[in-house]
Protein backbone atom coordinates (compact mmCIF):
# COMPACT_ATOMS: atom_id res chain seq x y z
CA UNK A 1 0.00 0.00 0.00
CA UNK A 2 1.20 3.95 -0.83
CA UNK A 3 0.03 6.14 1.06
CA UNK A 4 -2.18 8.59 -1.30
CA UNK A 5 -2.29 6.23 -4.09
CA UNK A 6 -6.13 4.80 -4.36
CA UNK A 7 -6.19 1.31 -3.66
CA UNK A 8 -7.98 0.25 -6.69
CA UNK A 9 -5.00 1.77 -8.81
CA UNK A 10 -3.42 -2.06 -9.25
CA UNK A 11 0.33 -1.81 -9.71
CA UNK A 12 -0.21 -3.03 -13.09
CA UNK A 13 -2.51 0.28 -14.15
CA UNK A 14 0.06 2.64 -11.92
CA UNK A 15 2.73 1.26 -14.03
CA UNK A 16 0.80 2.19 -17.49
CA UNK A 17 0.34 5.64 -15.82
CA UNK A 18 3.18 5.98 -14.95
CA UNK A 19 4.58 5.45 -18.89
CA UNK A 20 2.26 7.41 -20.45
CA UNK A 21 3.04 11.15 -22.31
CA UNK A 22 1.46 14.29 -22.97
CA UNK A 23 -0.49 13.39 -25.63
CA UNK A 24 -1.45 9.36 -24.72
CA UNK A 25 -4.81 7.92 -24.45
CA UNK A 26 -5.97 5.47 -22.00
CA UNK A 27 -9.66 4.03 -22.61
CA UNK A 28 -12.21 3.20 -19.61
CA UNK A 29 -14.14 0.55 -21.15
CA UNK A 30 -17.43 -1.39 -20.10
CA UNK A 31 -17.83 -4.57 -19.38
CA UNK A 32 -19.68 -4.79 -23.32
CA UNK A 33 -16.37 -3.47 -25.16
CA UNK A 34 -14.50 -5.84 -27.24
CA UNK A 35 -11.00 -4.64 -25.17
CA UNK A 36 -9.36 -7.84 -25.66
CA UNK A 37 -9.32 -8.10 -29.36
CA UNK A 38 -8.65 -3.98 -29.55
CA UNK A 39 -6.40 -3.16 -27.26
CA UNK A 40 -2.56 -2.44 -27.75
CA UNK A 41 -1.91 -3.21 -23.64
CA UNK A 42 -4.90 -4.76 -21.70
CA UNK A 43 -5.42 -4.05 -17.94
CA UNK A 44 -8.11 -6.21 -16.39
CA UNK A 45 -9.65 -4.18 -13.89
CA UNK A 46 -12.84 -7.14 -12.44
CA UNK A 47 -15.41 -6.12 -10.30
CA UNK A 48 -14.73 -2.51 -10.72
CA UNK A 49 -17.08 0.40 -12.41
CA UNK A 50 -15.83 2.68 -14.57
CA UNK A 51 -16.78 6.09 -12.24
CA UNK A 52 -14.97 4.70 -9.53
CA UNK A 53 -11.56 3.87 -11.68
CA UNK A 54 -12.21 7.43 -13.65
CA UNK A 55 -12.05 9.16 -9.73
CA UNK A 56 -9.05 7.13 -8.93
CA UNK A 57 -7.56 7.48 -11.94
CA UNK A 58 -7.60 11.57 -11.92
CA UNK A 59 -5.97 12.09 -8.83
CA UNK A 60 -2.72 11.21 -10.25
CA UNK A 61 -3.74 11.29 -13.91
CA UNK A 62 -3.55 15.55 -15.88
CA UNK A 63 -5.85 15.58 -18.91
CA UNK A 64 -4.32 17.52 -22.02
CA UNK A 65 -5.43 21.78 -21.35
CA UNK A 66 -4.10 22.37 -24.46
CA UNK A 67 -6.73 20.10 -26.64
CA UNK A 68 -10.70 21.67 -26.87
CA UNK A 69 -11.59 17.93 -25.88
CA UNK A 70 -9.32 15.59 -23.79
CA UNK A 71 -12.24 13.63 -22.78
CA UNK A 72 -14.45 11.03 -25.01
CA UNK A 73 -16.91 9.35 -24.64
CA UNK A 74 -18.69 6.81 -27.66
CA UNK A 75 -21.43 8.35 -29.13
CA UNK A 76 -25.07 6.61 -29.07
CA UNK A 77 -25.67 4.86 -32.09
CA UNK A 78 -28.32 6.43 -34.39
CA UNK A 79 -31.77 5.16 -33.55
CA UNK A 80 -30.36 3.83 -29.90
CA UNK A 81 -33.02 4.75 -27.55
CA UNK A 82 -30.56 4.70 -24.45
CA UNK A 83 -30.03 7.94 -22.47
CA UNK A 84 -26.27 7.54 -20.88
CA UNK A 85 -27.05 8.84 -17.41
CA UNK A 86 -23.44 8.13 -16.41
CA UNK A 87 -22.13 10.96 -18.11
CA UNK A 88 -23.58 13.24 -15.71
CA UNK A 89 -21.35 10.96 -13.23
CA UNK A 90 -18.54 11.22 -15.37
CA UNK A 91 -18.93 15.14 -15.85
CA UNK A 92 -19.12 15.55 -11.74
CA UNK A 93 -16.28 13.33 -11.96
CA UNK A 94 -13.93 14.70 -13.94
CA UNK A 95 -14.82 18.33 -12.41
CA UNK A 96 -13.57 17.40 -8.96
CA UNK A 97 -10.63 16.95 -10.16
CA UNK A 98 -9.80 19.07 -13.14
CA UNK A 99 -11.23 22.20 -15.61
CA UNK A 100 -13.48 20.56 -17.78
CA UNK A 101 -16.06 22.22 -20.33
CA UNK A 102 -17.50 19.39 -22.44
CA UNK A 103 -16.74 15.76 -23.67
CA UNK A 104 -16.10 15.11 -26.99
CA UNK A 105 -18.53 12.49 -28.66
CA UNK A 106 -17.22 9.76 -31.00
CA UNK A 107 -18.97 7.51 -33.49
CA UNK A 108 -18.84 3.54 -32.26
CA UNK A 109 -16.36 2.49 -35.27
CA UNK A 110 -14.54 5.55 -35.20
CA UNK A 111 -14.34 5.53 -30.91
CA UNK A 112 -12.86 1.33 -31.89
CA UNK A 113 -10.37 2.89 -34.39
CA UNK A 114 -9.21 5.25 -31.72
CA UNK A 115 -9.00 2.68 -28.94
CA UNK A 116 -6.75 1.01 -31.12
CA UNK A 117 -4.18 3.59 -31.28
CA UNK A 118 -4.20 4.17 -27.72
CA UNK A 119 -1.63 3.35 -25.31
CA UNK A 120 -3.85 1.05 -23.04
CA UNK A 121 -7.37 -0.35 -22.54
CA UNK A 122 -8.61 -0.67 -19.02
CA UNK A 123 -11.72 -3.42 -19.13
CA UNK A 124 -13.93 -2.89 -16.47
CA UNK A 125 -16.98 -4.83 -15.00
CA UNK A 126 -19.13 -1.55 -15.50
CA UNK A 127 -22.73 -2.76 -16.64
CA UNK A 128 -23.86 1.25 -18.26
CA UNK A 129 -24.62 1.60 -21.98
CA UNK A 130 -22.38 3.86 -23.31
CA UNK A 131 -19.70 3.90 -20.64
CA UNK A 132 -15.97 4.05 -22.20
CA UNK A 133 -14.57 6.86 -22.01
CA UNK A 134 -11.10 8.01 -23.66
CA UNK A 135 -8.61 10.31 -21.27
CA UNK A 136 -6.03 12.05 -23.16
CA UNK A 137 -2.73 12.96 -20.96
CA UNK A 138 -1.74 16.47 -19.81
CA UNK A 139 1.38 17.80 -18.35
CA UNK A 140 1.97 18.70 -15.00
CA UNK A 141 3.64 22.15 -14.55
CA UNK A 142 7.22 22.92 -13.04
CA UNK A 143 6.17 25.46 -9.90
């Protein structure tokens, strides 16, 4: 245990944090995303939802000031009658912890074509419609 480091940060995801650049992506997925056959490095993260990684995650984690959007989420599908309450979540979420104005929204095929470029996939157990969300890495300032 570290003392300030959430416990459901595994040392495997800390290490893939820990990696990343300004400019990586790292993809929240549900448990309904194909993350195995996508992803470029897989973290299993079993039995956890994606809000509760996404607050872990952004207390150690900047997202990128300099883009208009360093957070997406996959669009609903045309026609899709689902309403993605979890992005209100994800919006009181992410402004805990950072400035935040609005999510960018990204067709299924083109939000897959992302995830594969992405530095890693975290696969969650999170049951939501329309929960993966793509975090795009800041810098943290000299003071």
């Amino acid at each position: 245990m570290l003392k300030g480091i959430p416990p459901i940060l595994s040392p495997e995801l800390l290490k893939i944090l820990r990696e990343m650049g300004h400019g990586d992506e790292i993809i929240l997925a549900d448990g309904n995303f194909p993350a195995a056959s996508i992803a470029q490095r897989l973290v299993r993260s079993d039995g956890n939802t994606v809000p509760e990684l996404l607050d872990a995650i952004l207390t150690v984690f900047p997202l990128d000031e300099y883009m208009q959007y360093p957070v997406g989420l996959m669009a609903v599908v045309p026609g899709d009658p689902v309403v993605p309450v979890i992005w209100d979540e994800y919006r009181t979420i992410i402004k805990k912890h950072d400035t935040f104005t609005d999510f960018e929204y990204i067709e299924r095929f083109a939000f897959y074509e992302r995830t594969k470029k992405a530095y890693a996939v975290v696969a969650t157990s999170e049951g939501a419609q329309y929960a993966n969300i793509i975090l795009k890495m800041g810098v943290i300032r000299q003071k």
